[in-house]
Protein backbone atom coordinates (compact mmCIF):
# COMPACT_ATOMS: atom_id res chain seq x y z
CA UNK A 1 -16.20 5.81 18.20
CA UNK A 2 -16.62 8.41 21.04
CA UNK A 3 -18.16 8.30 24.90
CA UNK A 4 -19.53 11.27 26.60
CA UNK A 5 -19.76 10.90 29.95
CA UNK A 6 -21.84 13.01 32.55
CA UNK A 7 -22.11 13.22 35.66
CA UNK A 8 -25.29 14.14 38.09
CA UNK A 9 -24.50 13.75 41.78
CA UNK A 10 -23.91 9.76 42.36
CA UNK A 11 -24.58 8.43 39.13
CA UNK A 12 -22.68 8.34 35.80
CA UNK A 13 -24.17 8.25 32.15
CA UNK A 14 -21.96 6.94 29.26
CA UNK A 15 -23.32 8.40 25.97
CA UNK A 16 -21.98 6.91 22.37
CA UNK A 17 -21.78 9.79 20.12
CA UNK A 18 -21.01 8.87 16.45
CA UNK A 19 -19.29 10.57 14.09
CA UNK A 20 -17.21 12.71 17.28
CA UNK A 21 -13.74 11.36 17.08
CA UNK A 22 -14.16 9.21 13.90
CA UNK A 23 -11.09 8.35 11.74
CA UNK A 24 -12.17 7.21 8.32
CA UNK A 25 -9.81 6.51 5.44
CA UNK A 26 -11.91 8.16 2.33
CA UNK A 27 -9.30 7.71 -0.44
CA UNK A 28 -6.65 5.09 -0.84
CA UNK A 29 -4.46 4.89 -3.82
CA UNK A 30 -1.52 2.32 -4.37
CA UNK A 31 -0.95 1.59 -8.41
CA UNK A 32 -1.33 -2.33 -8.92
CA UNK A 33 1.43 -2.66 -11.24
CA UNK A 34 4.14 -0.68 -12.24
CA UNK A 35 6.80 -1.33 -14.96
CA UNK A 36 10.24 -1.32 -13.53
CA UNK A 37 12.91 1.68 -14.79
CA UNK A 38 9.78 3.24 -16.65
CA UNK A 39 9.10 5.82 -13.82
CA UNK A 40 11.44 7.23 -11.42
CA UNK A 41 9.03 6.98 -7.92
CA UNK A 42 5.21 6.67 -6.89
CA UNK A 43 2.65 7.89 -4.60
CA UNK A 44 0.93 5.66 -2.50
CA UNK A 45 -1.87 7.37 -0.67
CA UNK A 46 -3.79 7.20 2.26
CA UNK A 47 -6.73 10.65 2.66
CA UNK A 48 -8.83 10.76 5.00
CA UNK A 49 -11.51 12.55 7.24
CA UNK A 50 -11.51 12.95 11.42
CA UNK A 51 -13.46 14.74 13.78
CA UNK A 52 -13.73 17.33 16.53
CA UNK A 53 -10.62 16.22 18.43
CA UNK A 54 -7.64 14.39 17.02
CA UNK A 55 -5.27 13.17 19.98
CA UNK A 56 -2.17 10.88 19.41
CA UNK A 57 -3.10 11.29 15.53
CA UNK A 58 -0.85 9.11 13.07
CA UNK A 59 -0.06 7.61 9.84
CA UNK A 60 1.34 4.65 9.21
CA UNK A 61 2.37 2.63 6.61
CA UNK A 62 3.22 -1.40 7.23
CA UNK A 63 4.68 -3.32 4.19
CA UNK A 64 3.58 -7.28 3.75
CA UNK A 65 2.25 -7.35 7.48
CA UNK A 66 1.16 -5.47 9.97
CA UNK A 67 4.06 -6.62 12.42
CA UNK A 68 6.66 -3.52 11.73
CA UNK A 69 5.71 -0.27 9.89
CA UNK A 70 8.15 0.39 6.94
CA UNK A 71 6.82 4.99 7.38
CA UNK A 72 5.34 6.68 10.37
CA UNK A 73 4.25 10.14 10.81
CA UNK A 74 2.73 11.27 14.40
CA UNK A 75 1.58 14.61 13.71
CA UNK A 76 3.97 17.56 15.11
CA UNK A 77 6.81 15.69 14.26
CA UNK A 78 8.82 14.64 11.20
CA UNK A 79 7.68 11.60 9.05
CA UNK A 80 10.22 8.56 9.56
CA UNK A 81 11.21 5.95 6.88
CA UNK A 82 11.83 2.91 8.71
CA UNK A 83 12.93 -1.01 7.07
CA UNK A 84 12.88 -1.81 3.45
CA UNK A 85 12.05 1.75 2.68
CA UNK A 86 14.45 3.42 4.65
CA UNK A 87 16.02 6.15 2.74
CA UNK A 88 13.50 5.60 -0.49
CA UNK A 89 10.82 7.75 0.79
CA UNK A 90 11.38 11.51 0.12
CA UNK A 91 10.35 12.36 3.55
CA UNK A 92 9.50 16.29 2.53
CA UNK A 93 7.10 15.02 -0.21
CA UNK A 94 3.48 16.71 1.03
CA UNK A 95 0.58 15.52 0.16
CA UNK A 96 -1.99 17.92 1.68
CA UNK A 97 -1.71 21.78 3.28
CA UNK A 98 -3.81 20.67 5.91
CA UNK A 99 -1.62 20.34 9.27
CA UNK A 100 -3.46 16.85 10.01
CA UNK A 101 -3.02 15.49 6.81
CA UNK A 102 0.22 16.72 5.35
CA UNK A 103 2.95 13.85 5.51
CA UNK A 104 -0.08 11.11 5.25
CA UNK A 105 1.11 9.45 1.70
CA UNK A 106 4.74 7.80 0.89
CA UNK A 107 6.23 9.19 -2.38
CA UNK A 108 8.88 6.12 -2.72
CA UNK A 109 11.84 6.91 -4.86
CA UNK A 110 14.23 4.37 -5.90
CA UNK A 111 12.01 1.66 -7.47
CA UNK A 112 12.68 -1.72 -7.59
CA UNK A 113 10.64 -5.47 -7.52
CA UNK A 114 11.53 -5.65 -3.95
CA UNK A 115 9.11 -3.70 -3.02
CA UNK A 116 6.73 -5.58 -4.37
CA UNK A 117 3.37 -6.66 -2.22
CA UNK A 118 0.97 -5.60 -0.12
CA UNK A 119 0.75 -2.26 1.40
CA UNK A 120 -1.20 -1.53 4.82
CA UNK A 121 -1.99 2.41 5.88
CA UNK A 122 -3.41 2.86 9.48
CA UNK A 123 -4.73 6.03 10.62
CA UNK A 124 -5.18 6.48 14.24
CA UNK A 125 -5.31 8.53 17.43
CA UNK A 126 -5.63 7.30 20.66
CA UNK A 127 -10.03 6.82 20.43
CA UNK A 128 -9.83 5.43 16.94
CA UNK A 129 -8.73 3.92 13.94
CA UNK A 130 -8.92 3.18 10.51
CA UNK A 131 -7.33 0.43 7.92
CA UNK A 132 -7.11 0.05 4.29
CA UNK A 133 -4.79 -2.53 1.91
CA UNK A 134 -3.93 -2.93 -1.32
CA UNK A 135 -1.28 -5.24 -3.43
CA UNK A 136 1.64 -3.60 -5.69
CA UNK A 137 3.51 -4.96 -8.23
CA UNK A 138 6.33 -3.69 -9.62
CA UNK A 139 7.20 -6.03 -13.23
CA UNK A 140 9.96 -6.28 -15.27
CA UNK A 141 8.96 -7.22 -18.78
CA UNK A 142 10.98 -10.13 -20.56
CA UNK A 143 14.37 -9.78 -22.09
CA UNK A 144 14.20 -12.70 -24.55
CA UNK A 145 11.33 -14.37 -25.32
CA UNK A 146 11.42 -17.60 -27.59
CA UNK A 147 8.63 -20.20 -28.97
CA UNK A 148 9.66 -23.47 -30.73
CA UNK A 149 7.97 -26.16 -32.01
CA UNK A 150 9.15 -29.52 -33.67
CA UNK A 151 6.80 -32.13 -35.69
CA UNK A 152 8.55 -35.08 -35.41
CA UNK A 153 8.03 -38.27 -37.67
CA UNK A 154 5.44 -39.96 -35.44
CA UNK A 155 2.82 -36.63 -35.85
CA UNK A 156 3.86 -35.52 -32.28
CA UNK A 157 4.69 -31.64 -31.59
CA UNK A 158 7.58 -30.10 -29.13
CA UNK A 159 6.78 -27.15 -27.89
CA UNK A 160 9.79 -24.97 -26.38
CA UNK A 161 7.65 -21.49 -24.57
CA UNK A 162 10.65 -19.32 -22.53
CA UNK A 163 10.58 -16.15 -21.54
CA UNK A 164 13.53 -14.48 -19.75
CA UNK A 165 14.16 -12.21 -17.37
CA UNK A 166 10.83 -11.41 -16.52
CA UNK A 167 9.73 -10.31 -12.88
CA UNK A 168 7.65 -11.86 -11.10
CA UNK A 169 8.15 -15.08 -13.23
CA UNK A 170 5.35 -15.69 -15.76
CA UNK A 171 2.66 -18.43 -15.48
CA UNK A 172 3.32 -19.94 -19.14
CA UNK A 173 -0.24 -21.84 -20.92
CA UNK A 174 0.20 -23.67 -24.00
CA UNK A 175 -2.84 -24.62 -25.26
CA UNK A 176 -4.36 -26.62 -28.41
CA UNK A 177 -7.53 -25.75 -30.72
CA UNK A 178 -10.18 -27.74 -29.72
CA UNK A 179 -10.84 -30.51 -32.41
């Protein structure tokens, strides 16, 4: 949102002007799920459109909440990996050849479950601001996965379901034809 304001002798007019300094995130792409140790990194990114003037523009990136950014990038200067993903972002990865744009997504390298959850990008400058969220997963498939079942004598069934070393732990449903 922008104000013009002019001024005629003692009075002052405040004009709102849309579309002037907007921020608007146009494009936002972070994978839902991703199998661990099947890809070596990932792009999560965050394109988007401003206007005329672009003051105290920046990216960035906040990880579970919006309390501590985990990548920042105030245009002019370099991008900064900060928290959990300090020193798995590949801080020369570009994602755009446009000056305003170039260091806006995270290309995160060194994959792993703890980076699970949900990822916050905020574009801003010092009239506006734009936010966008999404959840990641990043699974590991089972390493064992067993089913038993026992009839005993008195026409009841044991049912044994396990599956091993599975991230995030599965939600197991055992379920019975309906008679």
């Amino acid at each position: 949102l922008a104000f013009l304001v002019m001024k005629t002798f003692s009075n002052m007019f405040l004009f709102f002007v849309p579309g002037l300094h907007a921020i608007k995130i146009v494009k936002f792409v972070v994978p839902e799920i991703i199998q661990y140790g099947v890809q070596d990194s990932v792009i999560l990114d965050c394109d988007y459109t401003y206007g005329n003037r672009t003051p105290g523009l920046m990216v960035k990136w906040f990880f579970r909440s919006k309390t501590r950014p985990v990548y920042q990038w105030i245009v002019s200067q370099k991008p900064q990996d900060i928290g959990i993903l300090r020193g798995r972002v590949d801080l020369n990865y570009r994602a755009s050849d446009d000056p305003l744009k170039m260091y806006r997504a995270l290309r995160i390298v060194k994959l792993d479950t703890d980076i699970s959850g949900e990822y916050i990008c905020v574009v801003s400058t010092f009239l506006d601001e734009d936010v966008k969220s999404k959840h990641m997963t990043v699974f590991v498939p089972e390493t064992s996965f067993r089913l038993i079942q026992n009839k005993t004598d008195d026409d009841t069934v044991n049912v044994i379901c396990a599956a091993d070393g599975a991230f995030p732990a599965p939600n197991l449903t055992i379920a019975t034809p309906e008679k």
